[in-house]
N, C-alpha and C. Protein backbone atom coordinates (compact mmCIF):
# COMPACT_ATOMS: atom_id res chain seq x y z
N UNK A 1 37.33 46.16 41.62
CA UNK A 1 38.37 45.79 42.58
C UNK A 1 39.40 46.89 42.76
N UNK A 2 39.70 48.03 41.96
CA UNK A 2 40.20 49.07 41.95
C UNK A 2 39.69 49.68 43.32
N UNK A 3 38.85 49.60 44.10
CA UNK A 3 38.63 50.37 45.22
C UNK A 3 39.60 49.78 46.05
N UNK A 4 39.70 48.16 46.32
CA UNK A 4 39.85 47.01 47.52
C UNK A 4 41.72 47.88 47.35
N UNK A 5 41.91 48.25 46.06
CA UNK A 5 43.58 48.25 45.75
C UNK A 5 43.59 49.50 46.45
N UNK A 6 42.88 50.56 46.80
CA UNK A 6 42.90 52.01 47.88
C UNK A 6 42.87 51.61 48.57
N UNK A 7 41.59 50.76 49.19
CA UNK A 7 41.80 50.64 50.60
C UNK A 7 42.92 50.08 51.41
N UNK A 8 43.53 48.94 50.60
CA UNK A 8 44.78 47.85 51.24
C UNK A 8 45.80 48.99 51.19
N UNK A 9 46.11 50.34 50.38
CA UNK A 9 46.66 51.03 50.55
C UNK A 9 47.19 51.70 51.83
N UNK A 10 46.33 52.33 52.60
CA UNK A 10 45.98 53.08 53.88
C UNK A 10 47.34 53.00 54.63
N UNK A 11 47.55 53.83 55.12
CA UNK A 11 49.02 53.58 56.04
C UNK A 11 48.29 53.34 57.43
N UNK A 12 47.14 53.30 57.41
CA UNK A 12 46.95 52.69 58.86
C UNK A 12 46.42 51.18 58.52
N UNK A 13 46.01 50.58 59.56
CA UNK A 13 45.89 48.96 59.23
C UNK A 13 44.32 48.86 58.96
N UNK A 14 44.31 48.08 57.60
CA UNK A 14 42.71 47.76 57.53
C UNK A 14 42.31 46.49 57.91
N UNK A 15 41.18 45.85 58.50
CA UNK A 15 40.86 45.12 58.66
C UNK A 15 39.37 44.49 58.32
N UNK A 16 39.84 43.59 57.24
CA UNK A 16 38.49 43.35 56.37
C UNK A 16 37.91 42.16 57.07
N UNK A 17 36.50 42.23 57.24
CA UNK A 17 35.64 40.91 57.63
C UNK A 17 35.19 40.79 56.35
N UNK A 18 35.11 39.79 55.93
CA UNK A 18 34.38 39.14 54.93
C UNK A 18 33.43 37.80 55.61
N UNK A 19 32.10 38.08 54.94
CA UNK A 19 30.80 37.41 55.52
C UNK A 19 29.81 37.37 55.03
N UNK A 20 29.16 36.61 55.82
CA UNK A 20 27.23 36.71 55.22
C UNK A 20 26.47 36.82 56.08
N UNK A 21 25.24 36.95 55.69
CA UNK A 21 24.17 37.30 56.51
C UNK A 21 23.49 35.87 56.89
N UNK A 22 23.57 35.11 56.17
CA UNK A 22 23.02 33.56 56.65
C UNK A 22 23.82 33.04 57.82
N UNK A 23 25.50 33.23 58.04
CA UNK A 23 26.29 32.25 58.51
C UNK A 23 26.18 33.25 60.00
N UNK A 24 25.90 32.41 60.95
CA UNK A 24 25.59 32.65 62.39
C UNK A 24 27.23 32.86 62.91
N UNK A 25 28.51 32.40 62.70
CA UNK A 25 29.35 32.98 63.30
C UNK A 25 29.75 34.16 62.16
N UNK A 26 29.31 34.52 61.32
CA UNK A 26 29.83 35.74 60.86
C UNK A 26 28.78 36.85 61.36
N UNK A 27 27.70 36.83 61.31
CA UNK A 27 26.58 38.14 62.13
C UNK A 27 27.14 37.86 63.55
N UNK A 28 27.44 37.70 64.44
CA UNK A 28 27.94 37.06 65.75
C UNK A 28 29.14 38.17 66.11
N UNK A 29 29.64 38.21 64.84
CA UNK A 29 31.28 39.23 64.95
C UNK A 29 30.85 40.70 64.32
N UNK A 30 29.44 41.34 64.22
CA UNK A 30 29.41 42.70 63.99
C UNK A 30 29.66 43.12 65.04
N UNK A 31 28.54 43.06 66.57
CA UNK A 31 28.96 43.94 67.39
C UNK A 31 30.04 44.49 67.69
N UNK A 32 31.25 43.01 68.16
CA UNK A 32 32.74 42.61 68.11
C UNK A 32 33.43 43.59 67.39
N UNK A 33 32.87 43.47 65.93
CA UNK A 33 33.61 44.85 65.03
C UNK A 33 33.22 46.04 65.64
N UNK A 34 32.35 46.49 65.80
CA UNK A 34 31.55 48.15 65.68
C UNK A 34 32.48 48.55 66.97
N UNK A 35 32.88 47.54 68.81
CA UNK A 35 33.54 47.59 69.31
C UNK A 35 35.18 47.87 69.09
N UNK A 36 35.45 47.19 68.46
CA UNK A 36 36.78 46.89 68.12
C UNK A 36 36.80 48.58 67.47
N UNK A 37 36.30 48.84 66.52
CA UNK A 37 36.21 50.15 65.16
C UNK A 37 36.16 51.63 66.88
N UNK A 38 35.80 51.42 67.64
CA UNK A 38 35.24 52.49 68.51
C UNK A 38 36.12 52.48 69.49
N UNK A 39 37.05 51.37 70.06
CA UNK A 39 38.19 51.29 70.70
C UNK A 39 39.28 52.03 69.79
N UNK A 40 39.72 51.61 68.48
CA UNK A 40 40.53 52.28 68.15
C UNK A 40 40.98 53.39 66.93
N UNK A 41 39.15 54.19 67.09
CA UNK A 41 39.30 55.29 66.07
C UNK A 41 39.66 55.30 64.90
N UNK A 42 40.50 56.59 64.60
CA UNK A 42 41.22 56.39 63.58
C UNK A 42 42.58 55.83 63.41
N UNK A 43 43.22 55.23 64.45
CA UNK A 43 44.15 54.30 64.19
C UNK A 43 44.05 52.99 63.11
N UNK A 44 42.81 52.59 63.01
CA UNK A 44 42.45 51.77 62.02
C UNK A 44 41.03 51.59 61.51
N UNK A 45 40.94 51.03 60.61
CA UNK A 45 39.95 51.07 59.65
C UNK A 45 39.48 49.47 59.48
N UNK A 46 37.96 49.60 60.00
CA UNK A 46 37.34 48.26 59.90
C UNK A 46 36.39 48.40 58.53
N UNK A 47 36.41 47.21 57.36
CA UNK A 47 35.55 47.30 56.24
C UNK A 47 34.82 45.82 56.53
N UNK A 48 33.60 45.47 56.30
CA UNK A 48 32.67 44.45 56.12
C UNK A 48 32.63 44.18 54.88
N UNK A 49 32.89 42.87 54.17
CA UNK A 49 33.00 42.54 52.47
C UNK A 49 31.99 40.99 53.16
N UNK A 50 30.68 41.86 52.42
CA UNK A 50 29.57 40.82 52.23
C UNK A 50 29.75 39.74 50.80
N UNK A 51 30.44 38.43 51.39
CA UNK A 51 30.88 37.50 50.01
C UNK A 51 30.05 37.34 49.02
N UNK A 52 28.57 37.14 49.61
CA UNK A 52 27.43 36.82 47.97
C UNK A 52 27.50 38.01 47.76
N UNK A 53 27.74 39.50 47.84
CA UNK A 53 27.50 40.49 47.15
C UNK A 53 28.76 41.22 46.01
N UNK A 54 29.68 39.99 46.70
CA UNK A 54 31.41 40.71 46.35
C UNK A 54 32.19 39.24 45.19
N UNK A 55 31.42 38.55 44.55
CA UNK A 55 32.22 36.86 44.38
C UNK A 55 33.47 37.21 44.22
N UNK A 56 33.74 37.93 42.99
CA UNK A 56 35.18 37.85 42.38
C UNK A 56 36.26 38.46 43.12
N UNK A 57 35.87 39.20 44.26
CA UNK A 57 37.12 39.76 45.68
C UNK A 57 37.02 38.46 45.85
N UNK A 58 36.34 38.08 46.38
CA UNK A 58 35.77 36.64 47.63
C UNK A 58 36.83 35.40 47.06
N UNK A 59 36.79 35.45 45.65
CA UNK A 59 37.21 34.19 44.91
C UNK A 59 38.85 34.55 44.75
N UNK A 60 39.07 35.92 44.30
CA UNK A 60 40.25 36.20 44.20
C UNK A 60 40.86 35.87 45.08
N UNK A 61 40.40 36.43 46.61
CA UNK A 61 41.07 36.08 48.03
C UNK A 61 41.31 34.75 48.40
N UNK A 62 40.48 33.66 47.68
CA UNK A 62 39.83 32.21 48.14
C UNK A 62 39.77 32.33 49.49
N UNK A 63 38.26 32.69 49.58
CA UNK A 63 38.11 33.07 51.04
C UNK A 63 36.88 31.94 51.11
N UNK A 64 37.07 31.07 51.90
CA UNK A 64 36.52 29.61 52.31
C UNK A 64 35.94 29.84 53.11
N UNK A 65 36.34 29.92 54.36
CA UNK A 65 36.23 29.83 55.76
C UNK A 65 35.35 31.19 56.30
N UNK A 66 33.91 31.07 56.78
CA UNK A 66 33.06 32.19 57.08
C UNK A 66 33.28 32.83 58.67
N UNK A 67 33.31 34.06 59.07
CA UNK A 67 33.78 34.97 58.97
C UNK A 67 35.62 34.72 58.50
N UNK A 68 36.27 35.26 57.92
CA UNK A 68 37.72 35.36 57.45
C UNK A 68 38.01 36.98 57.37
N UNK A 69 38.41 37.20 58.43
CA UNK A 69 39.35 38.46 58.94
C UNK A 69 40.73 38.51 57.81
N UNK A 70 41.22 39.64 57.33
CA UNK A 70 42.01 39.54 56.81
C UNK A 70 43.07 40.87 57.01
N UNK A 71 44.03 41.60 57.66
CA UNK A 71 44.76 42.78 57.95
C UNK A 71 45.53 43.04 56.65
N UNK A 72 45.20 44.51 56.56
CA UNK A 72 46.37 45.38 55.37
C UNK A 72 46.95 46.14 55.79
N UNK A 73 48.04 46.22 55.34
CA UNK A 73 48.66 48.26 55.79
C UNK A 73 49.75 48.12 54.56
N UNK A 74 49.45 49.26 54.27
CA UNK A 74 50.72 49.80 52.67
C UNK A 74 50.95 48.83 51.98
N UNK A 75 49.40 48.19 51.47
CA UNK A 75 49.03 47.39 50.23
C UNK A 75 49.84 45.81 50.79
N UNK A 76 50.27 45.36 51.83
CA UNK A 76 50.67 44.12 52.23
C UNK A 76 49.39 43.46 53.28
N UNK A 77 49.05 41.95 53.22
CA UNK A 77 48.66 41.21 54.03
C UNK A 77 49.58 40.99 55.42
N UNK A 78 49.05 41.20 56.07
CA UNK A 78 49.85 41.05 57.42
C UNK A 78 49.34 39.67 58.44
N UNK A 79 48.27 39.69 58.35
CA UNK A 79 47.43 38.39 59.10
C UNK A 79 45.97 38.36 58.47
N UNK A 80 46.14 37.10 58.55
CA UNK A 80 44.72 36.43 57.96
C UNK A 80 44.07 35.18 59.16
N UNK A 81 42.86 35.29 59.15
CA UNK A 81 42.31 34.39 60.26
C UNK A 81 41.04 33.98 59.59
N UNK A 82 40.34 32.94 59.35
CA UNK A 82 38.77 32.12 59.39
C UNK A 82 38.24 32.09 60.77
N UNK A 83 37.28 32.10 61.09
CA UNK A 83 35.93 31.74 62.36
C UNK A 83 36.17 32.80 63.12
N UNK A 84 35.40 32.80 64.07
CA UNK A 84 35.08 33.59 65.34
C UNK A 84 36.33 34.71 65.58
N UNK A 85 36.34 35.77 65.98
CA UNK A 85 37.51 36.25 66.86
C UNK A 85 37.38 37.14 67.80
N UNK A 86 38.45 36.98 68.97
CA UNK A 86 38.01 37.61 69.85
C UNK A 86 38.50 39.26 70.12
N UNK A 87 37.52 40.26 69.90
CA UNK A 87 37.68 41.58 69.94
C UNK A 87 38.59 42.16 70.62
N UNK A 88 39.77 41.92 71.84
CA UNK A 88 40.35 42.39 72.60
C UNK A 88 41.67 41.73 71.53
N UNK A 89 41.69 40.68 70.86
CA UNK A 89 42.47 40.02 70.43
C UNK A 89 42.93 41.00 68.73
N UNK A 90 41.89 41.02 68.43
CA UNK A 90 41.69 41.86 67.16
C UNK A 90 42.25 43.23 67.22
N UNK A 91 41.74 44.17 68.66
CA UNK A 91 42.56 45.30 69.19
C UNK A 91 43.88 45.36 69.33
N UNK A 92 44.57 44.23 69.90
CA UNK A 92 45.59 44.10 70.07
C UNK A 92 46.71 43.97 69.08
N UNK A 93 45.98 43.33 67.83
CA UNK A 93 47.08 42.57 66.53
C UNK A 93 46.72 44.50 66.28
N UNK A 94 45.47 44.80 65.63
CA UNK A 94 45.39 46.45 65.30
C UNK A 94 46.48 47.53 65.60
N UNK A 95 46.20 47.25 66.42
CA UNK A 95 47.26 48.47 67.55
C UNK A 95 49.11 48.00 66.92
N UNK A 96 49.63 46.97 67.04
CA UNK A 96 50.65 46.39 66.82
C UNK A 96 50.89 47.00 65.15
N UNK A 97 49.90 46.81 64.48
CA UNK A 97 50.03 47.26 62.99
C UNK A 97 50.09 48.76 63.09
N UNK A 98 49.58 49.30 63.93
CA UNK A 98 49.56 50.75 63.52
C UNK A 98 50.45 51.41 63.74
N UNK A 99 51.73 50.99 64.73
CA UNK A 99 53.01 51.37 64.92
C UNK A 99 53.49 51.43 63.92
């Protein structure tokens, strides 16, 4: 978990999906990401945290709700969201953090 504590670091905004490969609205939100990651460069940083591969992040976070978006910048939570989201929406909170 020493990595997750670098990454939440970043002075730009990270934005973690946490998911699986079984749950149909979490594969649903890659493209969404790879979009979102290509709209706004290096202004921010998109990471994928596959939950059966990750438990004790997953559990630490109590991350319930499949896909669960979660924003960092300079080691703080800024927004957290469960289900679907919409990529222009995701750009937008991004961008707002990176100021």
């Amino acid at each position: 978990m020493s990595k997750f504590g670098e990454l939440i670091s970043a002075n730009v905004p990270v934005l973690f999906n946490f998911f699986t490969d079984w749950n149909e609205d979490s594969t649903s939100m890659h493209p969404v990401l790879r979009d979102v990651a290509a709209a706004l460069g290096d202004r921010a940083k998109i990471i994928k945290i596959n939950v059966d591969k990750n438990p004790e992040l997953s559990e630490a976070l109590r991350i319930k709700g499949l896909p669960t978006m979660i924003i960092y910048k300079n080691g703080e939570m800024k927004w957290r969201q469960s289900g679907p989201q919409d990529g222009n929406s995701l750009i937008t909170l991004l961008k707002q953090y990176a100021q």
